[in-house]
N, C-alpha and C. Protein backbone atom coordinates (compact mmCIF):
# COMPACT_ATOMS: atom_id res chain seq x y z
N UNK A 1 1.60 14.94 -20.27
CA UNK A 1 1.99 13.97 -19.24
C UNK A 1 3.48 14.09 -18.98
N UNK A 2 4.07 13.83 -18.12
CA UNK A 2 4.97 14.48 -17.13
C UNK A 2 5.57 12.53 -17.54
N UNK A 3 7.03 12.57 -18.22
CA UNK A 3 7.87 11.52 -18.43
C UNK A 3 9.34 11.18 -17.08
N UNK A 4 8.37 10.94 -16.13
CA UNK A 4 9.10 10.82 -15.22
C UNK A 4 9.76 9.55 -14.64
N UNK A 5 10.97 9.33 -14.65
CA UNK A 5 11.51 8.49 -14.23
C UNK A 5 10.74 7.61 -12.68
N UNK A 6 11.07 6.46 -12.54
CA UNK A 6 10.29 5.98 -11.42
C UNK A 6 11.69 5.99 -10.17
N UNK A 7 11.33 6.15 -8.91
CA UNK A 7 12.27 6.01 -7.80
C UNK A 7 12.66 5.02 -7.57
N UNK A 8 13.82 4.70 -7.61
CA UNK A 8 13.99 3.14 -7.18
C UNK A 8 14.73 3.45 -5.38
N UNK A 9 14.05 2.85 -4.82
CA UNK A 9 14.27 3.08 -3.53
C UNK A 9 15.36 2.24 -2.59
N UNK A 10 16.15 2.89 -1.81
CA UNK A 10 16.71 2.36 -1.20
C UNK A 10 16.28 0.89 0.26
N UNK A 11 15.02 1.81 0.70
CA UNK A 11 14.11 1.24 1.89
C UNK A 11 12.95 1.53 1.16
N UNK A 12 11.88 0.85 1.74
CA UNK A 12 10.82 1.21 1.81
C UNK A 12 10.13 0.31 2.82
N UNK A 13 9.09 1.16 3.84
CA UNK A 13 8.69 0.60 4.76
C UNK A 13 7.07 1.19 4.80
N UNK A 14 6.23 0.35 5.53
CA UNK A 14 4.77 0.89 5.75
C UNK A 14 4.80 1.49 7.35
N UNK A 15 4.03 2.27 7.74
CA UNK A 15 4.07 2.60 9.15
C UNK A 15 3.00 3.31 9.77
N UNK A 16 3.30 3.41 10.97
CA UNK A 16 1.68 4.41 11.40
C UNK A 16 2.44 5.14 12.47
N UNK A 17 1.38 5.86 12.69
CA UNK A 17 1.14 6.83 14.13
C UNK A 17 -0.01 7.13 14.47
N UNK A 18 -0.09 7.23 15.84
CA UNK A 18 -0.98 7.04 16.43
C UNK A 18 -1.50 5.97 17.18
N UNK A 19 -2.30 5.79 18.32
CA UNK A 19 -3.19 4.98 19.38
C UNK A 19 -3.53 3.53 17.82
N UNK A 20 -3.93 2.65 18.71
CA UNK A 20 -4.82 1.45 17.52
C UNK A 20 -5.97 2.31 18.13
N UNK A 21 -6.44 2.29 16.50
CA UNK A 21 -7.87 2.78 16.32
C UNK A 21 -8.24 4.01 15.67
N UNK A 22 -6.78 5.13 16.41
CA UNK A 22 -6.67 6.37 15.86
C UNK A 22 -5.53 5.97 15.08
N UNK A 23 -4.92 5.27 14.05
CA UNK A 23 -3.93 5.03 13.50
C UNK A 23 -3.77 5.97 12.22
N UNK A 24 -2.49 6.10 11.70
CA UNK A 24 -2.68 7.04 10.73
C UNK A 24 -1.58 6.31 9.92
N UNK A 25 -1.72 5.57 8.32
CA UNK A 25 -0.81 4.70 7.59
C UNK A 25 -0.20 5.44 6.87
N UNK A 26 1.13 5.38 6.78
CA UNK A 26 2.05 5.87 5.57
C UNK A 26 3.13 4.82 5.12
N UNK A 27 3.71 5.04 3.93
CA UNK A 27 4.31 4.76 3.29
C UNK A 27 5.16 5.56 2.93
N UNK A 28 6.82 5.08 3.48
CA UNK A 28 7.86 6.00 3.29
C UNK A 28 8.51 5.43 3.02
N UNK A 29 9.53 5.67 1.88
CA UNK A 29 10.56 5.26 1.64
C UNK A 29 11.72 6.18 0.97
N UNK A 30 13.10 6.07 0.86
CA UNK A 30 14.48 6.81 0.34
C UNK A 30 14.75 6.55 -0.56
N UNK A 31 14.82 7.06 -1.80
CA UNK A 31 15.70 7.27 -3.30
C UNK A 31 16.16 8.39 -3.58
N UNK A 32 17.78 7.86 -3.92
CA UNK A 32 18.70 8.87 -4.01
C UNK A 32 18.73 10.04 -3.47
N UNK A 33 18.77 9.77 -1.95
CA UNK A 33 19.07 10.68 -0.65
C UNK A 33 17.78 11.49 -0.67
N UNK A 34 16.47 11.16 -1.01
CA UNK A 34 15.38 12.06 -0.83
C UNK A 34 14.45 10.95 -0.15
N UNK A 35 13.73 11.70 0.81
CA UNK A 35 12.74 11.08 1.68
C UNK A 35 11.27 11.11 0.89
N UNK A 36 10.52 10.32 0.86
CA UNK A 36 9.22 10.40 0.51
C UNK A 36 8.36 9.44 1.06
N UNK A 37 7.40 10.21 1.46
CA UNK A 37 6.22 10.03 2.32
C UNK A 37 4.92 9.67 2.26
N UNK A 38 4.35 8.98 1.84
CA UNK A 38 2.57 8.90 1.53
C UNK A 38 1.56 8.58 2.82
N UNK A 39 0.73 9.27 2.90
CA UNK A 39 -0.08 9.02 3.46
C UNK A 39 -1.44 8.05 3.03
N UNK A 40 -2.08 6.55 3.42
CA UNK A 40 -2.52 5.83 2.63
C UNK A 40 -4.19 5.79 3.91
N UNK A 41 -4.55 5.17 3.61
CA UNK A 41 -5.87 4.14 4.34
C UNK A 41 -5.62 2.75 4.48
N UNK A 42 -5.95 2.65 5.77
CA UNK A 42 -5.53 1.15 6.45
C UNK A 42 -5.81 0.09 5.35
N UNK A 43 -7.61 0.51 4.59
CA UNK A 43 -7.59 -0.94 3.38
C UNK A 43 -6.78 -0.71 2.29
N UNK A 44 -6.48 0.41 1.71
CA UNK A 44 -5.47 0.38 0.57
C UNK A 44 -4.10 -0.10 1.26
N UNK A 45 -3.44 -0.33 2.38
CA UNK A 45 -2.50 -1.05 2.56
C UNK A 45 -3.11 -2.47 2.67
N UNK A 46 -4.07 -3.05 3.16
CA UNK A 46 -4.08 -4.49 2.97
C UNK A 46 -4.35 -4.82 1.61
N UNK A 47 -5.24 -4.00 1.08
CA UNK A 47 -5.41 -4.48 -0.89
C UNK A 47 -4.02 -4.39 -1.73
N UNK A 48 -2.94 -3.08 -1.77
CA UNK A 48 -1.81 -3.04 -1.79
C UNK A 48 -1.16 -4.61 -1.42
N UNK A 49 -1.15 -4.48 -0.37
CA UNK A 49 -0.26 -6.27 0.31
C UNK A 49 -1.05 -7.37 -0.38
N UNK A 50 -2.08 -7.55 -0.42
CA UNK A 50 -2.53 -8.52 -1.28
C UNK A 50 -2.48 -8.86 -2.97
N UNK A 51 -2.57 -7.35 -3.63
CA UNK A 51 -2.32 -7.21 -4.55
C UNK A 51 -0.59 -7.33 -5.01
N UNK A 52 0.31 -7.37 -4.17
CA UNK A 52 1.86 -7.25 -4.49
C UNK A 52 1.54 -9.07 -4.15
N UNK A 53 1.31 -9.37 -3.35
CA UNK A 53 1.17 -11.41 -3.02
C UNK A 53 0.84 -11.84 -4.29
N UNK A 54 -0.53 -11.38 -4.83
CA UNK A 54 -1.15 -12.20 -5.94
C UNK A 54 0.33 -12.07 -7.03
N UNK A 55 0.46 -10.58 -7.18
CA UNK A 55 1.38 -10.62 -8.32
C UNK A 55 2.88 -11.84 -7.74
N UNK A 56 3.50 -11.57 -7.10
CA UNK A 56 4.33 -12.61 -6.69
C UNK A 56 4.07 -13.91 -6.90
N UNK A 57 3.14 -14.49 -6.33
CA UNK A 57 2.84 -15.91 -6.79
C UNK A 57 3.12 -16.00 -8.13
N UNK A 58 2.82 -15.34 -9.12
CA UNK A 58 3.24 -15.96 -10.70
C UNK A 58 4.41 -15.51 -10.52
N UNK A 59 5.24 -14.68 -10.31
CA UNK A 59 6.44 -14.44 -10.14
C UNK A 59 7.42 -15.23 -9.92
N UNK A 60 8.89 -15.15 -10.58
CA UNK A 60 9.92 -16.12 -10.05
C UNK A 60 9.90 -15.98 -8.20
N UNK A 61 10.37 -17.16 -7.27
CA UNK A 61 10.40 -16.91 -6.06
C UNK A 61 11.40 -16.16 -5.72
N UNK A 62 11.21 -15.13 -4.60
CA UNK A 62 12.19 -13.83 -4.31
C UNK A 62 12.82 -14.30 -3.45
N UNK A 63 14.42 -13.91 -3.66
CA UNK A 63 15.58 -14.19 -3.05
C UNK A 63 15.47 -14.10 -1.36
N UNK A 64 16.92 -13.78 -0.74
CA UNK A 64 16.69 -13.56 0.65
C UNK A 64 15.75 -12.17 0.59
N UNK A 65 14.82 -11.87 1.81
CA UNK A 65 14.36 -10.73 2.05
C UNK A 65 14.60 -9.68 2.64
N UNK A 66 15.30 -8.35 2.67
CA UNK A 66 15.70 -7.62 2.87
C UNK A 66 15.02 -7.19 4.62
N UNK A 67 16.18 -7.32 5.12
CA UNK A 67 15.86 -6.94 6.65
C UNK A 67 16.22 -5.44 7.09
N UNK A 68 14.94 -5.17 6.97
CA UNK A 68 14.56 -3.23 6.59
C UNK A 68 14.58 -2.43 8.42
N UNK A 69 15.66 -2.34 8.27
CA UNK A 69 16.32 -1.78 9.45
C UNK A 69 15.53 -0.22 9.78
N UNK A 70 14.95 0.44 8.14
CA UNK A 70 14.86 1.58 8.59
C UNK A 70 13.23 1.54 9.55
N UNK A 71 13.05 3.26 9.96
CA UNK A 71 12.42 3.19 10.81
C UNK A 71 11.55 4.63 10.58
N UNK A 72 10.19 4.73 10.60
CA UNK A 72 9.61 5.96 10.29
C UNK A 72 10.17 6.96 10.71
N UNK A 73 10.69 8.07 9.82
CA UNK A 73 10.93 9.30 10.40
C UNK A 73 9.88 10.08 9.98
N UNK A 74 9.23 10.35 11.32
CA UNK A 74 8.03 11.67 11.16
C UNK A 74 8.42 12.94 10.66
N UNK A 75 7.36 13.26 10.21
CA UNK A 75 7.80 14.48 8.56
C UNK A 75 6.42 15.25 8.45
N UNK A 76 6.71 16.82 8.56
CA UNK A 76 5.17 17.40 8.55
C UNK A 76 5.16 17.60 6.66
N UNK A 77 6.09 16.76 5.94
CA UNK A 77 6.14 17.32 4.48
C UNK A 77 5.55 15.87 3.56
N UNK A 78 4.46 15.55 3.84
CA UNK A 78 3.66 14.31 3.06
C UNK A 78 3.88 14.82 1.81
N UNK A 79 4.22 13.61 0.99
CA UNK A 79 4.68 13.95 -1.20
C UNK A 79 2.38 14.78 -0.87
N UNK A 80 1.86 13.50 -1.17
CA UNK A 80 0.11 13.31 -0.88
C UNK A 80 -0.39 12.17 -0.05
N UNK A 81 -1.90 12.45 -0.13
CA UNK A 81 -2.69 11.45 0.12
C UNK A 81 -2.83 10.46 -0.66
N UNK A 82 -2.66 9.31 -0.85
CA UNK A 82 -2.64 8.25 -2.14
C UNK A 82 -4.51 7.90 -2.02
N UNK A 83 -4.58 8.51 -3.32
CA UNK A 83 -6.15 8.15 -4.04
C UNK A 83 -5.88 6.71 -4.75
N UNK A 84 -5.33 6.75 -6.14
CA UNK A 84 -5.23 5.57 -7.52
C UNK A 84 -3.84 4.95 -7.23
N UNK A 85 -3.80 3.44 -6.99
CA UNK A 85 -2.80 2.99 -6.77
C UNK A 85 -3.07 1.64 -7.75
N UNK A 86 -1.73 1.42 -8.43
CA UNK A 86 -2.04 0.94 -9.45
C UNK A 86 -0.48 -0.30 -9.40
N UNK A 87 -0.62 -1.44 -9.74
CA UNK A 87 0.58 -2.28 -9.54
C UNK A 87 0.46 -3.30 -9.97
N UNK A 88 1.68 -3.78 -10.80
CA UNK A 88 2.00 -4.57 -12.12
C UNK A 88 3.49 -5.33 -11.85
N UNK A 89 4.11 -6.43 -12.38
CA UNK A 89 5.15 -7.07 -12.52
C UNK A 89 5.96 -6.53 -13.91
N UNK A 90 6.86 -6.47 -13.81
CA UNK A 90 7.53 -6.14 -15.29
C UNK A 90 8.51 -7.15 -15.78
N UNK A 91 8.18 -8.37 -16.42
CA UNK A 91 9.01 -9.15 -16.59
C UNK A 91 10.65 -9.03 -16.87
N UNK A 92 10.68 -7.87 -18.00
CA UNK A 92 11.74 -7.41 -18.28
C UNK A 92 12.90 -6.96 -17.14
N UNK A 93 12.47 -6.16 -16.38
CA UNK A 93 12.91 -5.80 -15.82
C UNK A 93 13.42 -5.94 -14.55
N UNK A 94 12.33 -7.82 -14.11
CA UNK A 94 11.83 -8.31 -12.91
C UNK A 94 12.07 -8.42 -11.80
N UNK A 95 11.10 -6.70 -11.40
CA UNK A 95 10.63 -6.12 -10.35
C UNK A 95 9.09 -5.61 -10.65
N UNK A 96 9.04 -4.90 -9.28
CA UNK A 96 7.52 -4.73 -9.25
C UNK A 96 7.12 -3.67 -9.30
N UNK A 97 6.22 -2.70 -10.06
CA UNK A 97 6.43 -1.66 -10.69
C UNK A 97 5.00 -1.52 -9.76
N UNK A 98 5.05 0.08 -8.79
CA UNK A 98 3.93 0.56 -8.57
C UNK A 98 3.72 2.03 -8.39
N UNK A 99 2.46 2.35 -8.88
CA UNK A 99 1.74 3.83 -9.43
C UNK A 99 1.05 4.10 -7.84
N UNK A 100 1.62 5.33 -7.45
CA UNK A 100 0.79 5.99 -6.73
C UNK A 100 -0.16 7.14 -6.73
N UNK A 101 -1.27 7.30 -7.05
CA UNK A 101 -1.81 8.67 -7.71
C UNK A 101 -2.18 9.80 -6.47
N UNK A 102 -1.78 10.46 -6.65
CA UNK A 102 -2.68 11.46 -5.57
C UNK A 102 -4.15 11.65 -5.31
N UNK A 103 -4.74 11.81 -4.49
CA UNK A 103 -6.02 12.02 -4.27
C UNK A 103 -6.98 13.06 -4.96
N UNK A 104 -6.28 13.79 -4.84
CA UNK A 104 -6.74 14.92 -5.75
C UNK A 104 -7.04 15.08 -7.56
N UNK A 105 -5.75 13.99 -7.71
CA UNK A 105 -5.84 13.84 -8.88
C UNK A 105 -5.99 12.54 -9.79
N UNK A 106 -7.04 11.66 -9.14
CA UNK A 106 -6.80 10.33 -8.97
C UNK A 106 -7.53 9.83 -10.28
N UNK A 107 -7.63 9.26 -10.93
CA UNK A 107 -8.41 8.75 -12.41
C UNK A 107 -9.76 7.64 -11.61
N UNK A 108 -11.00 8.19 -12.28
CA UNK A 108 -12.24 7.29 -11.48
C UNK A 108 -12.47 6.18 -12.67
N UNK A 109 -11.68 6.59 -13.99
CA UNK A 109 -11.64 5.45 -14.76
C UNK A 109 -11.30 4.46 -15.11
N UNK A 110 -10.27 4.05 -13.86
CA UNK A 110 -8.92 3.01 -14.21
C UNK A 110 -9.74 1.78 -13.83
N UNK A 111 -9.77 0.81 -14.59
CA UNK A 111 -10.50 -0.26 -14.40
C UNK A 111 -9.17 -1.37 -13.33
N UNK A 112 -8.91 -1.44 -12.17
CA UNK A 112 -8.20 -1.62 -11.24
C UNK A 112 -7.68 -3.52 -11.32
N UNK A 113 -8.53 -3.75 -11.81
CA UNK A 113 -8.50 -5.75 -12.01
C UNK A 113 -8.48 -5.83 -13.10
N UNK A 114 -8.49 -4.92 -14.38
CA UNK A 114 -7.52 -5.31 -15.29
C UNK A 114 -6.69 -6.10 -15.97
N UNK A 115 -6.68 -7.16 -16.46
CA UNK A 115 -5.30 -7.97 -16.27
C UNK A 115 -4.23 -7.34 -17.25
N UNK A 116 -3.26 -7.46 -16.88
CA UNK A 116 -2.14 -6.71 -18.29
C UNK A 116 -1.46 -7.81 -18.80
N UNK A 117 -0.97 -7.76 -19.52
CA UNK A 117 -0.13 -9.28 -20.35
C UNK A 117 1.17 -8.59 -19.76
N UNK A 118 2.19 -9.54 -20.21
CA UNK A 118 3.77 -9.66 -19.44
C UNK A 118 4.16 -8.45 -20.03
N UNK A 119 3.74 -7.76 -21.11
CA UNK A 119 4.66 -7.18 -22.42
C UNK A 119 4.31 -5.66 -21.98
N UNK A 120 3.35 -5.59 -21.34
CA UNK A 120 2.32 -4.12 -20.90
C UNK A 120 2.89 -3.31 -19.86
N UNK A 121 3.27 -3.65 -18.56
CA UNK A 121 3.23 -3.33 -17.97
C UNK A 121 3.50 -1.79 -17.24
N UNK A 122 4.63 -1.16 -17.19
CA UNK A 122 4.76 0.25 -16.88
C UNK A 122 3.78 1.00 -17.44
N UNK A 123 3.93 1.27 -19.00
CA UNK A 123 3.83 2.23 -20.26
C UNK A 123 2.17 2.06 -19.92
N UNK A 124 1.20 1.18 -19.55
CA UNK A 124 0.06 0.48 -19.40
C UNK A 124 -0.77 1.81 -18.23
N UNK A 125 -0.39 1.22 -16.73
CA UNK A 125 0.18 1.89 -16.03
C UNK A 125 0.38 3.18 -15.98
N UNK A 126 1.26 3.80 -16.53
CA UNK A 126 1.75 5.67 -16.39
C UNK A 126 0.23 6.08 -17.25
N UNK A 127 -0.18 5.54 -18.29
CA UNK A 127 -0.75 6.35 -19.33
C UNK A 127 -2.52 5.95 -18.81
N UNK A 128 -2.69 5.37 -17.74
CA UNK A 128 -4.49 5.71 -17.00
C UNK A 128 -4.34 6.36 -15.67
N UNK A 129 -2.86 7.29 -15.49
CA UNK A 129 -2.73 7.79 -14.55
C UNK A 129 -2.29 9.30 -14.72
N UNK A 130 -2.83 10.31 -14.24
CA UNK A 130 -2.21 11.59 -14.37
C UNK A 130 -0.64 11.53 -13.57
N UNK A 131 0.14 11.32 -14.46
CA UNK A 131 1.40 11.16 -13.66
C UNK A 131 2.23 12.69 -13.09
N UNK A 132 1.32 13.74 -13.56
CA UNK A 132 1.83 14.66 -12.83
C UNK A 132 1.80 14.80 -11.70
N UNK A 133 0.83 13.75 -10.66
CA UNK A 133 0.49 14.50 -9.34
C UNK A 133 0.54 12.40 -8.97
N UNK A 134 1.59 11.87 -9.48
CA UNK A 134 1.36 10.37 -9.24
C UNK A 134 3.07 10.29 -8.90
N UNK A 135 3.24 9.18 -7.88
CA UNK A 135 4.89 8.92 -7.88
C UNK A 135 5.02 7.19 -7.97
N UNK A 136 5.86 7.08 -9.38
CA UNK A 136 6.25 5.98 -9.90
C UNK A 136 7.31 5.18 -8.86
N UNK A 137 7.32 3.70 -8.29
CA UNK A 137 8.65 3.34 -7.82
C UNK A 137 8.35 1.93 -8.29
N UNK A 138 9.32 1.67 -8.55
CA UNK A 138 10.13 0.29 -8.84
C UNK A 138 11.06 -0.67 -7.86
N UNK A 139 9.59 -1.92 -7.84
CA UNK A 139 10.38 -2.53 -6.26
C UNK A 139 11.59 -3.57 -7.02
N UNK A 140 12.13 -4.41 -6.73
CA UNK A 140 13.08 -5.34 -6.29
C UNK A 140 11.62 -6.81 -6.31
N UNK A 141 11.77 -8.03 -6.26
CA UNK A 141 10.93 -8.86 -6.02
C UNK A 141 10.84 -9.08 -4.18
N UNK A 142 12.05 -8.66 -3.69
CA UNK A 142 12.61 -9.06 -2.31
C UNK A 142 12.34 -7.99 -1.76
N UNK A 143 12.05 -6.61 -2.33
CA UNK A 143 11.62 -5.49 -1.65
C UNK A 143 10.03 -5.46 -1.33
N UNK A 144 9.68 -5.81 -2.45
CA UNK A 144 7.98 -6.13 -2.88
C UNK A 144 7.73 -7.26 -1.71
N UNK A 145 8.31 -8.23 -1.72
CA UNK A 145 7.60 -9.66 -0.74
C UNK A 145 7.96 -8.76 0.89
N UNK A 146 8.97 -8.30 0.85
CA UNK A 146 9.22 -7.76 2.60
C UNK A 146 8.13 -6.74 3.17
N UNK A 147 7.51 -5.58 1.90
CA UNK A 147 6.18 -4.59 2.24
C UNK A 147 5.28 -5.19 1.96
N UNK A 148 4.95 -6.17 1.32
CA UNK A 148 3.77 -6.68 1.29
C UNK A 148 3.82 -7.42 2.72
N UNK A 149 4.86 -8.32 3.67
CA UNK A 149 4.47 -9.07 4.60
C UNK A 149 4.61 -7.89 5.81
N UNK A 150 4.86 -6.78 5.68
CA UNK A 150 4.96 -5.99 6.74
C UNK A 150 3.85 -4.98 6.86
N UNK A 151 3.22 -4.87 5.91
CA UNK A 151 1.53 -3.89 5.67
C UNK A 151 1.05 -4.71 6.41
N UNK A 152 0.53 -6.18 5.91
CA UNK A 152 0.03 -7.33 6.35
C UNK A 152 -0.15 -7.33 8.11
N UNK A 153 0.89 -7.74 8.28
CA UNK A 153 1.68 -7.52 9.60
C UNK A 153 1.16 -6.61 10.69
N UNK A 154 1.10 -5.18 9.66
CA UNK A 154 1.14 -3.96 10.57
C UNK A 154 -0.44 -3.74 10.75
N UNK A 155 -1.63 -4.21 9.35
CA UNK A 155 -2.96 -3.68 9.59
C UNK A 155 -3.51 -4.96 10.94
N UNK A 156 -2.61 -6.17 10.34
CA UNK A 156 -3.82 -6.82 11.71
C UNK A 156 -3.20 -7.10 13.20
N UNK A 157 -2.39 -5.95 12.88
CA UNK A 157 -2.04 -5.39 14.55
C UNK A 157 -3.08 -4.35 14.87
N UNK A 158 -3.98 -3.98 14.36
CA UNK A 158 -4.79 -3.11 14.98
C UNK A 158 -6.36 -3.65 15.87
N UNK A 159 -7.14 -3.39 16.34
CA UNK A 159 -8.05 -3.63 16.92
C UNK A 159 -8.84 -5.01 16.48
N UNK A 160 -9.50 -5.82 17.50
CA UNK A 160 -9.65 -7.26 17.03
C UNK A 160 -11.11 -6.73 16.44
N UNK A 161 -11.47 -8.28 15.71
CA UNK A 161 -12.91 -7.68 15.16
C UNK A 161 -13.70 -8.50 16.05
N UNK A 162 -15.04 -7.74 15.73
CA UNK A 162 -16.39 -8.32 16.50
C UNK A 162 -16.55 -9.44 16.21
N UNK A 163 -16.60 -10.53 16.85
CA UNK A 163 -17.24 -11.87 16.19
C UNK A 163 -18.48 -12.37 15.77
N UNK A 164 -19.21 -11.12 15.97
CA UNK A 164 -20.58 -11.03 15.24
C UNK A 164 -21.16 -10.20 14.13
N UNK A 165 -20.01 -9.15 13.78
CA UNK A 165 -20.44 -8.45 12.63
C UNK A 165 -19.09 -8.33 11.90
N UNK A 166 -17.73 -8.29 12.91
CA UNK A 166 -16.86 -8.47 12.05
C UNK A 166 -15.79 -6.63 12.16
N UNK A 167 -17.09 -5.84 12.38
CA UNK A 167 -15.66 -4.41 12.34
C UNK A 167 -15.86 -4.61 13.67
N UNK A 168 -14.36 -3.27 13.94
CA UNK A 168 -13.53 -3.81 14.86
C UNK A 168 -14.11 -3.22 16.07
N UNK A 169 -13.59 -3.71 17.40
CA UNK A 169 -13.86 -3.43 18.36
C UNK A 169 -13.57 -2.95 19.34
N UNK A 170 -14.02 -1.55 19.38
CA UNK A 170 -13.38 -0.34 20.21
C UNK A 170 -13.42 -0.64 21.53
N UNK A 171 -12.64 -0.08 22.49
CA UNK A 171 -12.13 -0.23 23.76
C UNK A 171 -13.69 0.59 24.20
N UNK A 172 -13.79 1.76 23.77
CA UNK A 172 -14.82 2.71 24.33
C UNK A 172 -16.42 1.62 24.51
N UNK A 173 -16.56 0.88 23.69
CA UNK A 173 -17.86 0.37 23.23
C UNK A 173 -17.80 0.25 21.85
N UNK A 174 -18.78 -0.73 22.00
CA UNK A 174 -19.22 -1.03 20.31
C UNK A 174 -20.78 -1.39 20.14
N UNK A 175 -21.12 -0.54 19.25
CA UNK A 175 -22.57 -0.48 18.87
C UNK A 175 -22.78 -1.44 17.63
N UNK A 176 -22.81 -2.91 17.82
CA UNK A 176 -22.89 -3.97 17.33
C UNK A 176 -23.85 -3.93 16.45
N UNK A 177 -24.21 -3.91 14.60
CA UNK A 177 -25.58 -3.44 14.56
C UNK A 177 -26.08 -4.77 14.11
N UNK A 178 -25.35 -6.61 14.28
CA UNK A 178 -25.84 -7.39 14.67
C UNK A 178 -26.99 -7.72 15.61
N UNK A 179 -26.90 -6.69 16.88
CA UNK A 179 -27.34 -6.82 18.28
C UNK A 179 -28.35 -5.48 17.82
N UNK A 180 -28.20 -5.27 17.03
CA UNK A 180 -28.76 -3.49 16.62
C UNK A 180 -28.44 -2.44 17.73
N UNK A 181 -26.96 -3.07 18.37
CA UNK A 181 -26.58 -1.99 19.35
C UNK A 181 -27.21 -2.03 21.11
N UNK A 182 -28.03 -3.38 21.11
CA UNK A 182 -28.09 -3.50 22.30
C UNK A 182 -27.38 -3.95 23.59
N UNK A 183 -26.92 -4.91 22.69
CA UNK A 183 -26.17 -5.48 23.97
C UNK A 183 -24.78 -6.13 23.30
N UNK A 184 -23.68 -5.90 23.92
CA UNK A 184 -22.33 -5.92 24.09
C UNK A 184 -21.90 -7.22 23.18
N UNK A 185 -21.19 -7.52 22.49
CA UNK A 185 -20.72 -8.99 21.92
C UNK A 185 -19.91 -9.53 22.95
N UNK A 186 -20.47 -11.10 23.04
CA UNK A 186 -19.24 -11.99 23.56
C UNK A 186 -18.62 -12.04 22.67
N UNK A 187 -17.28 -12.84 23.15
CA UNK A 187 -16.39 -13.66 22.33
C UNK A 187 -16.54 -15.22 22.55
């Protein structure tokens, strides 16, 4: 296992490209003058944002929130695809410690709801993750509350949902399988 320091980032922001609908989520952020890039799935950013909230609530309340000026710079050089994402509070240290695993190399064993005690956290963490092909960063509490309300933010800017089954609802049509696809949903 690969004893790698975690990034502590200057920015970090969530973002997309692409049409709503054809959206494509990443996660980029800067430590120590290096760019890094993830490419995620729209629900691992809302479980991500929810999962950084839950942890916050037990958390001391986070200071002012960092008004994250930066702005996606498109990059054909993605770190990966984020498969195992894994995220914990570190009292000690108190910030918010999160595991990104690659897809490729993602652990199908990590029991994800877990609870860890205060005392666990990183060392917990690195060691159900192949950290060779995983990138460690270490938020701030004020960095953590600003990406968690801006994932948030950014997934339910995308397409409204059906009010009868609930996924979302394409401009082209929607094959409602409430209606079993016959006929069109009101609102």
């Amino acid at each position: 296992m690969t004893n790698m320091s975690p990034i502590i980032p200057n920015w970090i922001i969530f973002a997309t490209v692409g049409p709503v609908g054809e959206r494509t989520f990443y996660l980029q952020c800067e430590g120590s003058d290096t760019l890094y890039t993830y490419k995620m799935e729209k629900q691992q950013v809302v479980l991500l944002c929810d999962q950084i909230g839950n942890i916050l609530d037990d958390a001391p309340r986070p200071g002012h929130l960092p008004d994250e000026t930066a702005s996606f710079r498109p990059t054909d050089d993605i770190n990966f695809v984020v498969g195992t994402i894994a995220v914990a509070y570190d009292v000690a240290l108190d910030g918010v410690l999160l595991i990104l695993g690659d897809i490729e190399f993602s652990s199908e064993n990590l029991d994800f709801m877990s609870s860890l005690d205060e005392s666990s956290g990183w060392e917990v963490l690195s060691e159900a993750i192949d950290m060779d092909r995983a990138a460690q960063l270490f938020l701030s509490r004020e960095q953590a509350a600003a990406l968690a309300i801006m994932g948030t933010v950014l997934a339910k800017a995308g397409r409204p949902p059906c009010p009868l089954c609930g996924y979302p609802l394409d401009p082209r049509g929607h094959a409602c399988p409430r209606t079993n696809g016959h006929k069109p949903p009101t609102r």
